[in-house]
C-alpha atoms as a PDB file:
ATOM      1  CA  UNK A   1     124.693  91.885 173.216  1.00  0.00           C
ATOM      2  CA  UNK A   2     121.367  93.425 173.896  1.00  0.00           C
ATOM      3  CA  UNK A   3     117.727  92.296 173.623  1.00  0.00           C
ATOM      4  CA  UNK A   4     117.086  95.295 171.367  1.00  0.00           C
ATOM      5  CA  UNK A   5     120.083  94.574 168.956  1.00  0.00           C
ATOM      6  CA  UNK A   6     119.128  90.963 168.920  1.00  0.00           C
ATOM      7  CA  UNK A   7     115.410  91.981 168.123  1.00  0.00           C
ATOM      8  CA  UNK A   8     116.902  93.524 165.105  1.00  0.00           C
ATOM      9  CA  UNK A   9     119.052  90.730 163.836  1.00  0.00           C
ATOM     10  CA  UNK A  10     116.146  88.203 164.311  1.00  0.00           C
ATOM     11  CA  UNK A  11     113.996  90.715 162.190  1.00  0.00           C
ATOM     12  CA  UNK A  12     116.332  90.496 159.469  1.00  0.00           C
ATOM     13  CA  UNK A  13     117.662  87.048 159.818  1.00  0.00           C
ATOM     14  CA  UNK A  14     113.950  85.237 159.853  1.00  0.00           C
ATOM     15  CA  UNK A  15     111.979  84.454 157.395  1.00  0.00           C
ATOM     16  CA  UNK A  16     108.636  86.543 157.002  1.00  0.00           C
ATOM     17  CA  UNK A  17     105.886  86.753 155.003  1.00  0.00           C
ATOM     18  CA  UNK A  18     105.691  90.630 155.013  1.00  0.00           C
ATOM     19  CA  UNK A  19     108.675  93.022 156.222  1.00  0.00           C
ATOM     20  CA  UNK A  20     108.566  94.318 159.331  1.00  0.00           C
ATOM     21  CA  UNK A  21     107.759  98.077 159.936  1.00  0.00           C
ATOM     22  CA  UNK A  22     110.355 100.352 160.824  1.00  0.00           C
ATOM     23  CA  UNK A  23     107.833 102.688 162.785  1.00  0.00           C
ATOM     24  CA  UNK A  24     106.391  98.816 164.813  1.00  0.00           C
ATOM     25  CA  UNK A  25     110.160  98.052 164.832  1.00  0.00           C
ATOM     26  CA  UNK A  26     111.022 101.115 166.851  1.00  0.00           C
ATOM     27  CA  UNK A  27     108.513 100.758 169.385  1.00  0.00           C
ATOM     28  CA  UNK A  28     109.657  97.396 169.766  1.00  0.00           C
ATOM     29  CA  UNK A  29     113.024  98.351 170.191  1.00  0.00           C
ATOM     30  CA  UNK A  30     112.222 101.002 172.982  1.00  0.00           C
ATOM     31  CA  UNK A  31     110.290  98.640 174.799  1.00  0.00           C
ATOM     32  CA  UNK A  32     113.187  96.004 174.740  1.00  0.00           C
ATOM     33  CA  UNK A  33     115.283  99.229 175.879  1.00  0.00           C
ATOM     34  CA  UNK A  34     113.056  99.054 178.967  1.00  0.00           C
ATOM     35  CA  UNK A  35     113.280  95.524 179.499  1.00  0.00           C
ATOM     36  CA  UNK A  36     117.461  95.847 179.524  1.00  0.00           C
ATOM     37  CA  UNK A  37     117.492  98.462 181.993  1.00  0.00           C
ATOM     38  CA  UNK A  38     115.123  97.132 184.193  1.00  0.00           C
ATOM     39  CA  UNK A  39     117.231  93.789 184.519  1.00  0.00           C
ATOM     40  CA  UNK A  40     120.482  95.732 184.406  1.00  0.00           C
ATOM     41  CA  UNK A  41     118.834  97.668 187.798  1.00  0.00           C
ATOM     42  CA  UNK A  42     118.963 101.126 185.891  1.00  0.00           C
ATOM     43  CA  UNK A  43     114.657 101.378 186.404  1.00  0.00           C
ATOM     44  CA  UNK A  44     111.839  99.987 187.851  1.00  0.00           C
ATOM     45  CA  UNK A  45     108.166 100.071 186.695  1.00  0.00           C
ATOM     46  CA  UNK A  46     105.540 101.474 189.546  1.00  0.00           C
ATOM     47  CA  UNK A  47     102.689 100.143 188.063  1.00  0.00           C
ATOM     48  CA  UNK A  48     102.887 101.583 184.095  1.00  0.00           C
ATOM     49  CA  UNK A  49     105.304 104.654 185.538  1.00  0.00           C
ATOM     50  CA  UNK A  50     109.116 104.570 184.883  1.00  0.00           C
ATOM     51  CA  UNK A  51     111.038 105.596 187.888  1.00  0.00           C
ATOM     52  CA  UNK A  52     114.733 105.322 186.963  1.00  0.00           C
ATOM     53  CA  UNK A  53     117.155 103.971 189.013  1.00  0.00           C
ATOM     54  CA  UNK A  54     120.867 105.437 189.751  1.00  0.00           C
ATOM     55  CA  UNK A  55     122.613 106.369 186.778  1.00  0.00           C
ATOM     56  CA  UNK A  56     125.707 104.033 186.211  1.00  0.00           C
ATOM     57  CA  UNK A  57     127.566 103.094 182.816  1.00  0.00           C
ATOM     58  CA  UNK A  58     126.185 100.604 180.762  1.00  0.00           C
ATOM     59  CA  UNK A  59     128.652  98.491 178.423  1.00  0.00           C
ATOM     60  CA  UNK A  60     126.185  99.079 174.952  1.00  0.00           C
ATOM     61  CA  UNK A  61     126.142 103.041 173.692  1.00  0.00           C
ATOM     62  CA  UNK A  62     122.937 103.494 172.692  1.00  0.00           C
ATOM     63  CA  UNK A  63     121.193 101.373 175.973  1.00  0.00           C
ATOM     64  CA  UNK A  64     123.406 104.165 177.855  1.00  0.00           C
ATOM     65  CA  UNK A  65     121.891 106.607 175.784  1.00  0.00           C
ATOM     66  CA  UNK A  66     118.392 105.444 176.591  1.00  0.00           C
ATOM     67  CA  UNK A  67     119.077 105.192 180.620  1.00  0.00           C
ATOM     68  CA  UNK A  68     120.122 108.816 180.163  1.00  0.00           C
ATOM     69  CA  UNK A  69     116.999 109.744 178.315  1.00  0.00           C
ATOM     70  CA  UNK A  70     114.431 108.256 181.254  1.00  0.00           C
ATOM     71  CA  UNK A  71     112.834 111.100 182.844  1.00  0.00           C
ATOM     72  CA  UNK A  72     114.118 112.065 186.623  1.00  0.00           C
ATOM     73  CA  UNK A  73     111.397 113.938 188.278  1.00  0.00           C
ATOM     74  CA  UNK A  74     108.202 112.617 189.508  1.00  0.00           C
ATOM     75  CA  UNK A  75     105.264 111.472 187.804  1.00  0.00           C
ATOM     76  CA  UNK A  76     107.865 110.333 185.619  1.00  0.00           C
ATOM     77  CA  UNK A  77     106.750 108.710 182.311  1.00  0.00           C
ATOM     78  CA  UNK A  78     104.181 105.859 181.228  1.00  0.00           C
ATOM     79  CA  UNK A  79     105.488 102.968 179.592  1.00  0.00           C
ATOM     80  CA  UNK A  80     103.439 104.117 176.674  1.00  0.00           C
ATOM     81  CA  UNK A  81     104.744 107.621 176.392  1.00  0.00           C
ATOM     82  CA  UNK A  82     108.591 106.003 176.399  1.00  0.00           C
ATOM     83  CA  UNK A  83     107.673 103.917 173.383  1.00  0.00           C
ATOM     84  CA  UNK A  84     106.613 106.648 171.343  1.00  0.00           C
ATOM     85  CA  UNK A  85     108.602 109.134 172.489  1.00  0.00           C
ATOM     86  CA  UNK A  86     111.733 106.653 172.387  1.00  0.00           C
ATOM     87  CA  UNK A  87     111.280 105.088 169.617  1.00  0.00           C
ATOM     88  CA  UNK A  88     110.968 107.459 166.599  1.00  0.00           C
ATOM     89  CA  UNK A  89     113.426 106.843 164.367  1.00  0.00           C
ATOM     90  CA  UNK A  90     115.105 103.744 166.860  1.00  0.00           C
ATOM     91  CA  UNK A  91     115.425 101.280 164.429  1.00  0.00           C
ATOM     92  CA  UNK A  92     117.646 103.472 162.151  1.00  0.00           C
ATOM     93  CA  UNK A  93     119.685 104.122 165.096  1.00  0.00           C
ATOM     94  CA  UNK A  94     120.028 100.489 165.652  1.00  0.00           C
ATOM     95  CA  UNK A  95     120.673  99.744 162.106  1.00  0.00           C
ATOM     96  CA  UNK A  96     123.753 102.559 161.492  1.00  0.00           C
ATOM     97  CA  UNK A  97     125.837 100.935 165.329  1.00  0.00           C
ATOM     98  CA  UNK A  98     125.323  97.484 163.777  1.00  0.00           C
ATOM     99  CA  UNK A  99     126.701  98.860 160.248  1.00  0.00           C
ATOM    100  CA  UNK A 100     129.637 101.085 162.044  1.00  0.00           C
ATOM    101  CA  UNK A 101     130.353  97.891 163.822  1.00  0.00           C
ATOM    102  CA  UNK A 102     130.846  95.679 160.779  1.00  0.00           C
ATOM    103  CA  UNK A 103     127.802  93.273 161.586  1.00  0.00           C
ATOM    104  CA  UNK A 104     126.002  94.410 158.358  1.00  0.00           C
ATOM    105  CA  UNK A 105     126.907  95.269 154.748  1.00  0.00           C
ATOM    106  CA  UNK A 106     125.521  96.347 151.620  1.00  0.00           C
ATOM    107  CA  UNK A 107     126.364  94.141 148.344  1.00  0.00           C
ATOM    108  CA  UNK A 108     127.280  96.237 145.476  1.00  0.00           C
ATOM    109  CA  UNK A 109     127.146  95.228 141.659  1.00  0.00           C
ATOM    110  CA  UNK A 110     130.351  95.806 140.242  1.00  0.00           C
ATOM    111  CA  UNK A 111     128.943  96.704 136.954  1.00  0.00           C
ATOM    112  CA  UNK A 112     126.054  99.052 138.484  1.00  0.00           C
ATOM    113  CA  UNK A 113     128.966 100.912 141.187  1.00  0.00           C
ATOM    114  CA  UNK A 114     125.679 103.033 143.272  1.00  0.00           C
ATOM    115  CA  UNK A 115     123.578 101.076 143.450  1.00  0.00           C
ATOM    116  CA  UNK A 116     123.411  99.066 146.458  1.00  0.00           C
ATOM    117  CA  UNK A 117     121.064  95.890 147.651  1.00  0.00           C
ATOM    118  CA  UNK A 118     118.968  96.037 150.702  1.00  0.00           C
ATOM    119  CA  UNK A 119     121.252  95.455 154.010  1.00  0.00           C
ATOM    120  CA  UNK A 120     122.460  92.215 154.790  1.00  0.00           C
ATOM    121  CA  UNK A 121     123.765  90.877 158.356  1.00  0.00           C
ATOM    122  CA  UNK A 122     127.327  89.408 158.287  1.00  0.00           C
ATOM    123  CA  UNK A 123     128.289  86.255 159.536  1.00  0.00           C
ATOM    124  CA  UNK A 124     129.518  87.458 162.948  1.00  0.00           C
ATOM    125  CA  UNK A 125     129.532  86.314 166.780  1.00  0.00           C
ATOM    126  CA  UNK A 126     126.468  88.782 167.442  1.00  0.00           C
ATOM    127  CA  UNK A 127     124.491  87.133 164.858  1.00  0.00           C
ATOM    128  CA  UNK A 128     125.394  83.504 165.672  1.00  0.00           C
ATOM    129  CA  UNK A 129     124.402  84.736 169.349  1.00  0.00           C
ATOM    130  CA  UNK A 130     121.273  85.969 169.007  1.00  0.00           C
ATOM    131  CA  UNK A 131     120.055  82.806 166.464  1.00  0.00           C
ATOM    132  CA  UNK A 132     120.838  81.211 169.442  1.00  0.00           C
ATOM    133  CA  UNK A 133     118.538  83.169 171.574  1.00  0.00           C
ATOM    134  CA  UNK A 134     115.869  82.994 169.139  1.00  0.00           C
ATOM    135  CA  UNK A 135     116.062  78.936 168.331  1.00  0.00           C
ATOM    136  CA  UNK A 136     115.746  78.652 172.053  1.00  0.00           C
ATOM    137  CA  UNK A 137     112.488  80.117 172.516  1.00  0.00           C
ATOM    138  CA  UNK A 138     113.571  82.488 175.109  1.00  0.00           C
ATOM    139  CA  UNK A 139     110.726  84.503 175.624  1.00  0.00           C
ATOM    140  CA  UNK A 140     111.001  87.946 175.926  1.00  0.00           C
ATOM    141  CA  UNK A 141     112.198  88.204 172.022  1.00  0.00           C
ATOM    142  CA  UNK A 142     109.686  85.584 171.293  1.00  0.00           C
ATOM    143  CA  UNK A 143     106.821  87.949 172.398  1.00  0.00           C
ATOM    144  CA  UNK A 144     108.989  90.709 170.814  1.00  0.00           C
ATOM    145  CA  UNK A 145     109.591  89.476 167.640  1.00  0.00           C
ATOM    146  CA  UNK A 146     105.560  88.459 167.690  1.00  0.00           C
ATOM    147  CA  UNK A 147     104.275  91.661 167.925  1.00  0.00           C
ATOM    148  CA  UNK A 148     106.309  93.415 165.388  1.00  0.00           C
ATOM    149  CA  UNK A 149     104.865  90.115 162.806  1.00  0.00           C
ATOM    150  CA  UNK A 150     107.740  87.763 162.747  1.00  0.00           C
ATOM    151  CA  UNK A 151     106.091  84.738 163.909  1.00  0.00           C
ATOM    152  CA  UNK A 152     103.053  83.749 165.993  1.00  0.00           C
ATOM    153  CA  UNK A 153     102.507  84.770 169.835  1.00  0.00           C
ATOM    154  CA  UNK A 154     103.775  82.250 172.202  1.00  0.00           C
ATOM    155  CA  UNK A 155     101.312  80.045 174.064  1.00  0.00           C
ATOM    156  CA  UNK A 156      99.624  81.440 176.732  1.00  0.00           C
ATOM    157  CA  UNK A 157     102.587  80.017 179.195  1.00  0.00           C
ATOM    158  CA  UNK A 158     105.196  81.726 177.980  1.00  0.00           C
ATOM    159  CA  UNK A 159     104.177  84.395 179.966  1.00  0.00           C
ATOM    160  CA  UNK A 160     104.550  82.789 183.387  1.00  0.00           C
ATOM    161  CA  UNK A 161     108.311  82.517 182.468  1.00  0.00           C
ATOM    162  CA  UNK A 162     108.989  86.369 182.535  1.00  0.00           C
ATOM    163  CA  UNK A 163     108.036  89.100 185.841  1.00  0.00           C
ATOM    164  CA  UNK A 164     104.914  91.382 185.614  1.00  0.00           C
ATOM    165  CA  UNK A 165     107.206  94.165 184.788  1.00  0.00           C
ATOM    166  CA  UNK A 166     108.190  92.821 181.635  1.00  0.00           C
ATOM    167  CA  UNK A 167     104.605  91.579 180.840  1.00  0.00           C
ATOM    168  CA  UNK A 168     103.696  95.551 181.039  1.00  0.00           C
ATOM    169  CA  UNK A 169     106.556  96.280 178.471  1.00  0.00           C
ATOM    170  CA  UNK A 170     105.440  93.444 176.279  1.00  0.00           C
ATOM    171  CA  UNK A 171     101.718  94.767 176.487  1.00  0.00           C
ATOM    172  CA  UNK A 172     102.355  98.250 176.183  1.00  0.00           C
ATOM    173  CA  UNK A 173     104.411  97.629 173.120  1.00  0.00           C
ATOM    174  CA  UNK A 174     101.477  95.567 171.570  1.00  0.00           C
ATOM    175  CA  UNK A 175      98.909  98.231 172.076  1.00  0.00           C
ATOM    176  CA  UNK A 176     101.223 100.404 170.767  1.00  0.00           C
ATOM    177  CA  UNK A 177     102.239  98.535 167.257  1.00  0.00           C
ATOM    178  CA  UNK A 178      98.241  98.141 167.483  1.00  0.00           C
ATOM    179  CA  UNK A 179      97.537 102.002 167.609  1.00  0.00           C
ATOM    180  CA  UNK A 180     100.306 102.394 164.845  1.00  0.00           C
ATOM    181  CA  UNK A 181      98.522  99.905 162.753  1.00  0.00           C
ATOM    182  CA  UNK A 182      94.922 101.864 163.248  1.00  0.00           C
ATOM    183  CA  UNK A 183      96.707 104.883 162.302  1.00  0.00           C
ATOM    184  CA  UNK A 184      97.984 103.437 159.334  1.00  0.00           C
ATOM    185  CA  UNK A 185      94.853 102.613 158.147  1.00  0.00           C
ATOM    186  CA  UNK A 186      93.029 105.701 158.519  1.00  0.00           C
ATOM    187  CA  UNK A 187      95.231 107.354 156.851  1.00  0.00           C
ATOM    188  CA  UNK A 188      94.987 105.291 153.865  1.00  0.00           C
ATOM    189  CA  UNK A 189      91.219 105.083 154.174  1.00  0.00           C
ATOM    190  CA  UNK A 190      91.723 108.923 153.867  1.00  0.00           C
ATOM    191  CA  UNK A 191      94.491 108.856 151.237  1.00  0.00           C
ATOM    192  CA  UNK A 192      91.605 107.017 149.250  1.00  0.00           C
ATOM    193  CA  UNK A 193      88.714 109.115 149.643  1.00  0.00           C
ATOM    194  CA  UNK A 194      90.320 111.587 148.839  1.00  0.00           C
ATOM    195  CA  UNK A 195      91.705 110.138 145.965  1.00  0.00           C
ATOM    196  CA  UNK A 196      88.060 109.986 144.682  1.00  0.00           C
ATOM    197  CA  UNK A 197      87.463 113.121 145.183  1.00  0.00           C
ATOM    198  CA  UNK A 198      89.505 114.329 142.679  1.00  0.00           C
ATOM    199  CA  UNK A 199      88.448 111.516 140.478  1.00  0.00           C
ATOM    200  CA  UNK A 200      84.860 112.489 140.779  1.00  0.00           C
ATOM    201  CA  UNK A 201      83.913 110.024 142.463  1.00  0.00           C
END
């Protein structure tokens, strides 16, 4: 398994008090992307820039597909401009492997035969896995699954546990989910006035 796809099970497996954004989810997912490749030697980080590393095979489809996204010629890419640019529409690509896989299903009512509940994980080896990840505070999903809402930031020393490459994923994708957030609000801030406009208002 992958950080990314055990980012997504812990987002649906935990308890929240709010649901997670898909477009916070995504981000998070490209920055775990990042995180996989750099420990599986595919990239390394100068300073915020990506600079990819030889192009092997990688065992999970879509982390291949990301190693073959990172861009080859020099300045190469911010971590910043990876999130965004890698993560629109991420978590739905996440979501359909772990369906076509058989680690998620949709519970139908027999007496209401389209209409399906939200997804639901399945009691599977990935799962079991990556609760086990999660219940042992490892920290790179920890800070993951903090900035997309699931839970509190770990303490301040959690950070000492993981390499200053990392620590400019993690931040990156905070600022990011941050940025998303501001937009988010503007938008409704606009949405309203100019609701009010039309109201007379």
């Amino acid at each position: 398994m992958t950080t990314p796809r055990d980012l997504l099970i812990i987002t649906m497996d935990v308890a929240s008090s709010s649901p997670v954004g898909q477009g916070d989810l995504s981000l998070a997912l490209a920055g775990a992307e990042l995180i996989d490749l750099g420990e599986a030697q595919a990239l390394t980080l100068d300073d915020d820039r990506i600079v990819p590393g030889p192009q092997g095979t990688l065992e999970d489809r879509l982390l291949g597909e990301a190693a073959a996204a990172l861009t080859r010629e020099a300045p190469y890419e911010t971590v910043e401009d990876w999130l965004w640019r890698r993560g629109r529409g991420l978590s739905s690509a996440y979501l359909d492997v772990l369906g076509a896989e058989g680690e998620t299903t949709r519970p139908r009512h027999q007496w209401i035969p389209f209409r399906s509940d939200a997804t639901t994980l399945t009691d599977s080896p990935a799962r079991r896995r990556a609760a086990d990840r999660w219940a042992s505070g490892e920290p790179v999903l920890a800070f993951l699954a903090a900035a997309v809402g699931v839970h509190e930031e770990p303490a301040e020393e959690a950070a000492t546990l993981v390499d200053d490459s990392v620590v400019t994923v993690l931040a990156a994708v905070n600022d990011a989910v941050r940025e998303l957030e501001a937009v988010r609000q503007r938008r409704s801030i606009e949405n309203a006035a100019f609701d009010n406009i039309w109201r007379g208002q």
